[in-house]
C-alpha atoms as a PDB file:
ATOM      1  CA  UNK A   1     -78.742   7.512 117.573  1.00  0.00           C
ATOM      2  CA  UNK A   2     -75.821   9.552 118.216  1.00  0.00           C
ATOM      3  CA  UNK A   3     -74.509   8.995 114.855  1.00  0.00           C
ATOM      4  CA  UNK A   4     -77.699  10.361 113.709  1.00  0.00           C
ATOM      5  CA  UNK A   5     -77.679  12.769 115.519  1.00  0.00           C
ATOM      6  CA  UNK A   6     -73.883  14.098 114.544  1.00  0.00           C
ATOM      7  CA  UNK A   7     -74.855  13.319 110.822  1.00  0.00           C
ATOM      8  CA  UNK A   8     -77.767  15.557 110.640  1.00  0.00           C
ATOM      9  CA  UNK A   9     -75.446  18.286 112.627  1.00  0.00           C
ATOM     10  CA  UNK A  10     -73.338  18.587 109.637  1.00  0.00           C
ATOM     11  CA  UNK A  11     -75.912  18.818 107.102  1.00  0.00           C
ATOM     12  CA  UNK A  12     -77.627  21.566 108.733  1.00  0.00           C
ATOM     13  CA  UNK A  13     -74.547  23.323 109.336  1.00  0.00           C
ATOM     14  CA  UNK A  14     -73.388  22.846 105.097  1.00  0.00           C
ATOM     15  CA  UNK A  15     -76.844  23.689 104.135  1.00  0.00           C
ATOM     16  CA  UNK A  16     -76.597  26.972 106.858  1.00  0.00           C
ATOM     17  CA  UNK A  17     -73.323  27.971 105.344  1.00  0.00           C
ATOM     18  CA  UNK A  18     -73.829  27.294 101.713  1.00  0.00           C
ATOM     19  CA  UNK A  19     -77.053  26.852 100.128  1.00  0.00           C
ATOM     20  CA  UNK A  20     -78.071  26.479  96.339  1.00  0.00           C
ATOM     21  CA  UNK A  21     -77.989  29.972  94.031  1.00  0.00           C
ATOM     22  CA  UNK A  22     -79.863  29.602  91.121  1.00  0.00           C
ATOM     23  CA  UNK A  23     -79.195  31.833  88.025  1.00  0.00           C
ATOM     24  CA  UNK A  24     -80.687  33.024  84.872  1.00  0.00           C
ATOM     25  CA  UNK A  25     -80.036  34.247  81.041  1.00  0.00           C
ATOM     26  CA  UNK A  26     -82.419  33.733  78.027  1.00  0.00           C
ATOM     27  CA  UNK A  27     -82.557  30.992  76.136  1.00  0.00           C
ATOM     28  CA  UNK A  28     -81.528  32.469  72.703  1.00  0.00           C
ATOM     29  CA  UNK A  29     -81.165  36.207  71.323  1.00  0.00           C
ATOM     30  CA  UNK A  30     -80.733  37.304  67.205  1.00  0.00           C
ATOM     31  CA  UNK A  31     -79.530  40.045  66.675  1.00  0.00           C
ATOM     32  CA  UNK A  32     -78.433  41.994  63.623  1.00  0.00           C
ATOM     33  CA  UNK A  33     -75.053  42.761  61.836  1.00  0.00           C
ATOM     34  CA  UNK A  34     -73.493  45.488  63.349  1.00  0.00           C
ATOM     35  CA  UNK A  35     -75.789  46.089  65.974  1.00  0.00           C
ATOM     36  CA  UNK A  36     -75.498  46.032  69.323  1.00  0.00           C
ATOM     37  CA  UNK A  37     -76.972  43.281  71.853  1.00  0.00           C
ATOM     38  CA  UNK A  38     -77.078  43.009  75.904  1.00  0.00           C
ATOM     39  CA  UNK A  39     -77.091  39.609  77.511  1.00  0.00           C
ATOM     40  CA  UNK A  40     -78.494  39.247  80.368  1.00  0.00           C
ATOM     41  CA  UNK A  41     -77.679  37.588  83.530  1.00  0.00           C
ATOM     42  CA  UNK A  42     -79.132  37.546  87.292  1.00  0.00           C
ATOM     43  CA  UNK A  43     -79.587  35.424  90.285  1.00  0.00           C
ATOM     44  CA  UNK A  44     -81.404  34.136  93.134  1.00  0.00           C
ATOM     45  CA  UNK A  45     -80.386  33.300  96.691  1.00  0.00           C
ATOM     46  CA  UNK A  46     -81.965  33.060 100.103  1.00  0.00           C
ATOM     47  CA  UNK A  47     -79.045  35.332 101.205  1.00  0.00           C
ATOM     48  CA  UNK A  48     -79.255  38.985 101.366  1.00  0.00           C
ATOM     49  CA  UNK A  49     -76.426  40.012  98.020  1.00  0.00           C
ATOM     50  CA  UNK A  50     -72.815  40.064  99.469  1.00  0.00           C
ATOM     51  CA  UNK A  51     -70.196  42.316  99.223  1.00  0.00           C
ATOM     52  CA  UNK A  52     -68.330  39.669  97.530  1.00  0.00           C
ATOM     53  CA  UNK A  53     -70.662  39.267  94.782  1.00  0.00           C
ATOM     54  CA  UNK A  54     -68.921  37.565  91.200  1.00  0.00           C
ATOM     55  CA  UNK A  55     -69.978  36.998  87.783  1.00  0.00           C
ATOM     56  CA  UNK A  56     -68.039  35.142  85.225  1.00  0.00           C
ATOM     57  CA  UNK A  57     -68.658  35.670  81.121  1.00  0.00           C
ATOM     58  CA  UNK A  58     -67.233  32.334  79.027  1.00  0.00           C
ATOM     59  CA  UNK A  59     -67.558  32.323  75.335  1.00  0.00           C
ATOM     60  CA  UNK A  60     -67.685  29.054  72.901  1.00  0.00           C
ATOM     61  CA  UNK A  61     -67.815  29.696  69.651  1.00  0.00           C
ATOM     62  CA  UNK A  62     -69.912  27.777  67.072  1.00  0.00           C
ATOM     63  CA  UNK A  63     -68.306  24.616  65.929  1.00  0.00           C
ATOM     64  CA  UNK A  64     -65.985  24.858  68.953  1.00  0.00           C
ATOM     65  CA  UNK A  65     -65.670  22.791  72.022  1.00  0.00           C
ATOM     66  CA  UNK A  66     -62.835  25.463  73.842  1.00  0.00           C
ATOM     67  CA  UNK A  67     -64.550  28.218  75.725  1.00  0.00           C
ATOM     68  CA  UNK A  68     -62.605  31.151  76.511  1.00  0.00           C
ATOM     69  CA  UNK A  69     -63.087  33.871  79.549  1.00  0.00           C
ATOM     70  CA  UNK A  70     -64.715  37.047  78.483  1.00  0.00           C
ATOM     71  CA  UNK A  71     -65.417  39.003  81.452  1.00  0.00           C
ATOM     72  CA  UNK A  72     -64.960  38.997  85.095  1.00  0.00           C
ATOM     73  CA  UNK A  73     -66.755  41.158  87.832  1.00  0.00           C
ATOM     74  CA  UNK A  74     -64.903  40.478  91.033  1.00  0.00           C
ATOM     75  CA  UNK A  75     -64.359  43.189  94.312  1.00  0.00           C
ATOM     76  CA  UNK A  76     -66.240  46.062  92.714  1.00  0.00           C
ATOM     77  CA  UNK A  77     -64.249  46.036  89.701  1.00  0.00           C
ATOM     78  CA  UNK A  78     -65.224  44.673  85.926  1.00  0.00           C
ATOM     79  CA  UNK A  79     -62.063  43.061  83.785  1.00  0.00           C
ATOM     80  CA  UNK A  80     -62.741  42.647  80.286  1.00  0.00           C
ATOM     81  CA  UNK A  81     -60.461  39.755  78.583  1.00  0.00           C
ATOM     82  CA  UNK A  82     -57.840  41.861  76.839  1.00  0.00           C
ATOM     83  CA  UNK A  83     -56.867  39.298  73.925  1.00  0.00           C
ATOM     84  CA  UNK A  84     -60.099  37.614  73.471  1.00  0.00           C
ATOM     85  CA  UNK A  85     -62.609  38.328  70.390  1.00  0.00           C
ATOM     86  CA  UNK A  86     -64.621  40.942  72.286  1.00  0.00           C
ATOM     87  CA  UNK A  87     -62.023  42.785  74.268  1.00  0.00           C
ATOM     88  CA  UNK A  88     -62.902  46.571  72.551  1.00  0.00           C
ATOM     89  CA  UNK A  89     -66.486  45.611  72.110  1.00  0.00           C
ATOM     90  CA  UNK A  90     -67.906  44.281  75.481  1.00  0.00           C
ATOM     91  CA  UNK A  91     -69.178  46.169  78.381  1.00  0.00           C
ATOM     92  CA  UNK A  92     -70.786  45.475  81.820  1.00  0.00           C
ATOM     93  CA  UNK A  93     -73.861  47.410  81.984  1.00  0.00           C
ATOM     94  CA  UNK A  94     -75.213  45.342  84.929  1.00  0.00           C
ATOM     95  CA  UNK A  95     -75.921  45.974  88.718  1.00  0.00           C
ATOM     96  CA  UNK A  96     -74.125  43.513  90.683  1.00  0.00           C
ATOM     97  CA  UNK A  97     -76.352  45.545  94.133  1.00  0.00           C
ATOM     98  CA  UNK A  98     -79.141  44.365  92.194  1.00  0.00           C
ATOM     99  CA  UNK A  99     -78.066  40.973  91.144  1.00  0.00           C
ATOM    100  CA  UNK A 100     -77.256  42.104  87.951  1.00  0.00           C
ATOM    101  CA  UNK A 101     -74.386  40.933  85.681  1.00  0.00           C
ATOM    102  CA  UNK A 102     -75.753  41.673  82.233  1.00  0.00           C
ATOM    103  CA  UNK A 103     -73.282  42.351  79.423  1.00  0.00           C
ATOM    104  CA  UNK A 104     -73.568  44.743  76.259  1.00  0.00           C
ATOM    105  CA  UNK A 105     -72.139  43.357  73.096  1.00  0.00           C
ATOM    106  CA  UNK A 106     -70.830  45.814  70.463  1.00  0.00           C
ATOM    107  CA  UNK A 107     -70.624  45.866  66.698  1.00  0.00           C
ATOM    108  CA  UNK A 108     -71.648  42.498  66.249  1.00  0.00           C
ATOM    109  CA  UNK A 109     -70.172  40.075  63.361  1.00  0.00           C
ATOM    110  CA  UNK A 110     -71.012  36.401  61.925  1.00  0.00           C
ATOM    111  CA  UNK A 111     -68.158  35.147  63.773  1.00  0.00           C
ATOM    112  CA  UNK A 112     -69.930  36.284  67.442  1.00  0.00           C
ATOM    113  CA  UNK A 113     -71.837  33.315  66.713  1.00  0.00           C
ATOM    114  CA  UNK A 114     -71.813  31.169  69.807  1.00  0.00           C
ATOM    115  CA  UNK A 115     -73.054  30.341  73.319  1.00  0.00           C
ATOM    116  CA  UNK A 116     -72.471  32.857  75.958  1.00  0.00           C
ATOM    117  CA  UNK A 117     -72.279  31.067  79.512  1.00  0.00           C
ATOM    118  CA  UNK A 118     -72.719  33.199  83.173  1.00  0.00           C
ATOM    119  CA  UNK A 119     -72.040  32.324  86.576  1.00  0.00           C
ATOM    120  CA  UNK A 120     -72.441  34.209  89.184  1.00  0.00           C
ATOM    121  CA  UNK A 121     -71.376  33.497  92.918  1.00  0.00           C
ATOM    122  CA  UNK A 122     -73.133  35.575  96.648  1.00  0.00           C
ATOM    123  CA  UNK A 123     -70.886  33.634  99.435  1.00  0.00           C
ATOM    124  CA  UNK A 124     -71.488  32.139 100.963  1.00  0.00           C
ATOM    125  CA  UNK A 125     -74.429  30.718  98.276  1.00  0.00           C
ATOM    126  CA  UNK A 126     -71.195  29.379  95.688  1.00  0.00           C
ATOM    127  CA  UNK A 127     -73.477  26.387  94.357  1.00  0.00           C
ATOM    128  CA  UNK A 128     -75.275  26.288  91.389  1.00  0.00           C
ATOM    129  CA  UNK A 129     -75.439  25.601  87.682  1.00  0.00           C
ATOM    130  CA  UNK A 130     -74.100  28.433  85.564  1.00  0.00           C
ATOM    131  CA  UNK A 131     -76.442  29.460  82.649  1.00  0.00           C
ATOM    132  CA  UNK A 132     -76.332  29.496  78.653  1.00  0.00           C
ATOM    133  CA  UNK A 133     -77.617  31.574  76.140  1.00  0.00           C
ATOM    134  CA  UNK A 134     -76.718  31.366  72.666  1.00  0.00           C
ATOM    135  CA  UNK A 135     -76.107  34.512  70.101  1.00  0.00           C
ATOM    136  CA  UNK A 136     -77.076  34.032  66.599  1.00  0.00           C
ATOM    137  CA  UNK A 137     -76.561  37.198  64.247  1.00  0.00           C
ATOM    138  CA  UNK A 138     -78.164  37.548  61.053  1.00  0.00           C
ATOM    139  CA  UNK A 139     -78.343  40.241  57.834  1.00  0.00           C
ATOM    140  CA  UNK A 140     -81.876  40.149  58.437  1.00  0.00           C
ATOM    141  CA  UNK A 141     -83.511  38.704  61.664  1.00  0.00           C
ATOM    142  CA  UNK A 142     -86.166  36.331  60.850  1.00  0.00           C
ATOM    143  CA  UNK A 143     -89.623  36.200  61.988  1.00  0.00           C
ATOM    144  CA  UNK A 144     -89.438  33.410  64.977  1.00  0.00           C
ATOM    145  CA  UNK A 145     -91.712  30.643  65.311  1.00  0.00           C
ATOM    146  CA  UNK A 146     -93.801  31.977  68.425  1.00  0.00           C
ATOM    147  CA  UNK A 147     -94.328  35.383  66.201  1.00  0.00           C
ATOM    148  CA  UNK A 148     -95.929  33.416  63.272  1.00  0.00           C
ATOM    149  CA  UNK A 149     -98.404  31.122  65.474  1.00  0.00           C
ATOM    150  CA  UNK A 150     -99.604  34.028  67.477  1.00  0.00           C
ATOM    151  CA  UNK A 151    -100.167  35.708  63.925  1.00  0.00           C
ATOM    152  CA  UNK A 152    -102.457  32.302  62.802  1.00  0.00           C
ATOM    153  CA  UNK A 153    -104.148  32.103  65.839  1.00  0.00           C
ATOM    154  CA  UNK A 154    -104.834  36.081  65.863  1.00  0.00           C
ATOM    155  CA  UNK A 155    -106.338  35.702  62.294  1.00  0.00           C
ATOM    156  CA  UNK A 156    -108.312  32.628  62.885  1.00  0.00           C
ATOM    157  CA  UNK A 157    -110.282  34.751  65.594  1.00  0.00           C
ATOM    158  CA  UNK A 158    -110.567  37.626  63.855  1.00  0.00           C
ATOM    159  CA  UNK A 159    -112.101  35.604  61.331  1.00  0.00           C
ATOM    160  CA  UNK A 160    -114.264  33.728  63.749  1.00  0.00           C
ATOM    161  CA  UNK A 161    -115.463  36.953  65.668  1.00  0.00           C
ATOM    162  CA  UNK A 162    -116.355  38.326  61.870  1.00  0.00           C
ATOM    163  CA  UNK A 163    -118.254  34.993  61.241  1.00  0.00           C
ATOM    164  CA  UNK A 164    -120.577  35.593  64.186  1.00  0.00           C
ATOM    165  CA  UNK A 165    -120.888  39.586  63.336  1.00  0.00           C
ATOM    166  CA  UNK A 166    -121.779  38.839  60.149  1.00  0.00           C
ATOM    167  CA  UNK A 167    -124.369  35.946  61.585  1.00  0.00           C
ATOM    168  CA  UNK A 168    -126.168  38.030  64.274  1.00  0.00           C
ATOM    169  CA  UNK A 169    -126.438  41.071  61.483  1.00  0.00           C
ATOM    170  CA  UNK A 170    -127.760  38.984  58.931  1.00  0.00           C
ATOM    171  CA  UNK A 171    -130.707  37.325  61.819  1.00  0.00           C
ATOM    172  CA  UNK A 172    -131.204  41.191  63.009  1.00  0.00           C
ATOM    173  CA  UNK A 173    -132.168  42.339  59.163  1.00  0.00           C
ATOM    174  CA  UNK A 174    -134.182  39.196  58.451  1.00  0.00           C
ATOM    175  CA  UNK A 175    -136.090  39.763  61.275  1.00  0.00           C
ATOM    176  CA  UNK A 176    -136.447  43.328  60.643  1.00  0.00           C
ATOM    177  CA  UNK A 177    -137.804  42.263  57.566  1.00  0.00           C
ATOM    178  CA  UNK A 178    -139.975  39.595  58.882  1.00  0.00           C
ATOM    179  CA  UNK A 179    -141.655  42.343  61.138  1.00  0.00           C
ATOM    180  CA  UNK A 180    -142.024  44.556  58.560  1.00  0.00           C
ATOM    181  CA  UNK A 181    -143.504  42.496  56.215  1.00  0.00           C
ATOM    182  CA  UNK A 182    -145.855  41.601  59.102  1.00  0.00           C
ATOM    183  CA  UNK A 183    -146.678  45.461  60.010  1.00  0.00           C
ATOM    184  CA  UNK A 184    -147.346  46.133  55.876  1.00  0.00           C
ATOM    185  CA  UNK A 185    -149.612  43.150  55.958  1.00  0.00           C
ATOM    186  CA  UNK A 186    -151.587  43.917  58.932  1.00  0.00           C
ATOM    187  CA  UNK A 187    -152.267  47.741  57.661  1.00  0.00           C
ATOM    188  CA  UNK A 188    -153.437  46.389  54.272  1.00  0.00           C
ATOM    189  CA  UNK A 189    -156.258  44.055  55.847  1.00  0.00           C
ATOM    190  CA  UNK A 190    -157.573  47.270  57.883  1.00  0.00           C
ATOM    191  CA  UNK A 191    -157.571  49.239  54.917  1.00  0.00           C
ATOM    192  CA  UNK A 192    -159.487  46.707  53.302  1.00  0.00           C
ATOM    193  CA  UNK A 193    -161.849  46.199  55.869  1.00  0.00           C
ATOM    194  CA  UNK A 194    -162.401  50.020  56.144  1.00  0.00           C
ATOM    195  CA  UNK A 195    -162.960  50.312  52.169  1.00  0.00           C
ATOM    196  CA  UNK A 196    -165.289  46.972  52.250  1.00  0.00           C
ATOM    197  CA  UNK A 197    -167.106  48.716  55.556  1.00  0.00           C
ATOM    198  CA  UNK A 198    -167.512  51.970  53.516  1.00  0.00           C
ATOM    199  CA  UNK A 199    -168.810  50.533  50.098  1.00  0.00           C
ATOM    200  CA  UNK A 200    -171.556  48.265  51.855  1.00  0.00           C
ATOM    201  CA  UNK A 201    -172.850  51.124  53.304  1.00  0.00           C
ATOM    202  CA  UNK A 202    -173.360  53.385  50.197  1.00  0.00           C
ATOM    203  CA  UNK A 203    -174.636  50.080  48.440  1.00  0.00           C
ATOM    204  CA  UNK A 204    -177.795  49.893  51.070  1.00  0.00           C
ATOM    205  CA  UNK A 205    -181.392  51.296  50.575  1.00  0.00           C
ATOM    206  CA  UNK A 206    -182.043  53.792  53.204  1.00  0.00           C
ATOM    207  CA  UNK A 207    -184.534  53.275  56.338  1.00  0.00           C
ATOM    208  CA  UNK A 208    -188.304  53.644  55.100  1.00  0.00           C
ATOM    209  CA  UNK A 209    -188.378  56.060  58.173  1.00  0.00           C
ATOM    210  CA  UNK A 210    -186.399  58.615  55.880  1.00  0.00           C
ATOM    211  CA  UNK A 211    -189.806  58.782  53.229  1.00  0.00           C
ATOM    212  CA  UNK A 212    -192.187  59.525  55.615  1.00  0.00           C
ATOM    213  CA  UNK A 213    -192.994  62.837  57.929  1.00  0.00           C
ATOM    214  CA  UNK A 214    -190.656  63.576  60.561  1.00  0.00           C
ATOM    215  CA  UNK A 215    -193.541  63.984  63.092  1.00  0.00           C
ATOM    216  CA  UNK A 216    -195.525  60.994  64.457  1.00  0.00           C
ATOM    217  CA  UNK A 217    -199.290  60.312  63.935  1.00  0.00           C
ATOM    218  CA  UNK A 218    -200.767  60.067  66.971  1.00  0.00           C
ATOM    219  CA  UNK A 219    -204.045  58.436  65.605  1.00  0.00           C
ATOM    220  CA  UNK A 220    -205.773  57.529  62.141  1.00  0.00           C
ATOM    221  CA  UNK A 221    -206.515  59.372  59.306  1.00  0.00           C
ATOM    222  CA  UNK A 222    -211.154  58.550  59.353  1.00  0.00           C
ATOM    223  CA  UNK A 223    -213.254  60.407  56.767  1.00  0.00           C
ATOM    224  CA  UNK A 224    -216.407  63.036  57.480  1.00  0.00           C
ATOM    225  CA  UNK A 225    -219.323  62.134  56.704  1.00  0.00           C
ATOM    226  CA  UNK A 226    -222.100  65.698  56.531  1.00  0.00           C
ATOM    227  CA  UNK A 227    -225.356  64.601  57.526  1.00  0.00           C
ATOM    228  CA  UNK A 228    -228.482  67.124  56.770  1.00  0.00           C
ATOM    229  CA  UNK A 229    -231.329  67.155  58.636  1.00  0.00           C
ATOM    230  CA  UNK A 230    -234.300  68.306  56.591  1.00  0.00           C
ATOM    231  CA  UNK A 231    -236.870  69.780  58.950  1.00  0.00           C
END
């Protein structure tokens, strides 16, 4: 138990004193000939960001297996490698307060083709996996994968909202049609009816009441008879 005990001791007290730092740069950048390019670079530790915060810039060419020191950011103060490929053309442009070691590439050439590695360092967090990105320069940058299938899947529903547009307008006007066919229809039948209505009634005899006196007879019509009396 006391073993244990002492063992666990120590591991608290390494893990209190130094713990993991994690860092970060892109995966890959193009960039154009002649043009200018920043790579970027930036931590994260549990510990607020020291005084004696470093980064560290390598450099391995393509088709190389040497990497060479580019930049150093140590005590306040940046150091550009003065014999190395980039020593007039690279400049820190980072933050270290911020956890920033980012670095601006100048003028850029075929032969800057190659992996750019950073490590960074915020005793007492000194562990942890430096980070690559690589640097490809072209005449022309291409169009990158991600860029093409987010144009296909953009067009394919474009062309799917168009399809059900197109649909719903085409239903709307046939059943505008439908309706109005129906409304034309309904209106002919009443005209009908109203012209069938108005001929029946010219083509009738009119009441016997119409030939005979408008006033009543009240009784009937008996002839007089004169009668003489001869005396």
């Amino acid at each position: 138990c006391v073993c244990v005990c002492v063992c666990a001791c120590v591991v608290l007290e390494m893990l209190t004193q130094s713990q993991a730092i994690v860092i970060y740069t892109g995966w890959e950048r193009h960039a154009l000939l002649g043009s200018d390019i920043r790579l970027s670079c930036s931590f994260f530790s549990w510990r607020w960001t020291s005084e004696d915060v470093t980064f560290s810039w390598t450099y391995r060419p393509d088709g190389s297996r040497d990497s060479i020191s580019v930049f150093h950011y140590t005590g306040g103060m940046a150091y550009v490698d003065n014999k190395g490929p980039f020593r007039d053309r690279l400049e820190f442009v980072g933050n270290p307060a911020r956890r920033d070691g980012s670095i601006l590439l100048k003028n850029l050439d075929f032969s800057d083709n190659g992996t750019f590695t950073c490590d960074a360092k915020n005793p007492p967090d000194i562990v942890g996996r430096p980070s690559s990105v690589r640097l490809l320069v072209f005449e022309k940058v291409p169009i990158q994968a991600g860029v093409i299938t987010g144009s296909i899947i953009g067009a394919v529903l474009g062309l799917l909202v168009l399809i059900v547009v197109i649909y719903y307008l085409m239903r709307f006007l046939v059943a505008r049609r439908v309706f109005s066919l129906s409304v034309s229809k309904h209106g002919k039948k009443k005209k009908e009816g109203s012209q069938q209505r108005q001929a029946s009634s010219l083509l009738l005899p009119p009441p016997a009441s119409s030939c005979l006196s408008p006033f009543p007879l009240t009784h009937s019509m008996t002839p007089h008879t004169h009668t003489h009396t001869h005396t």
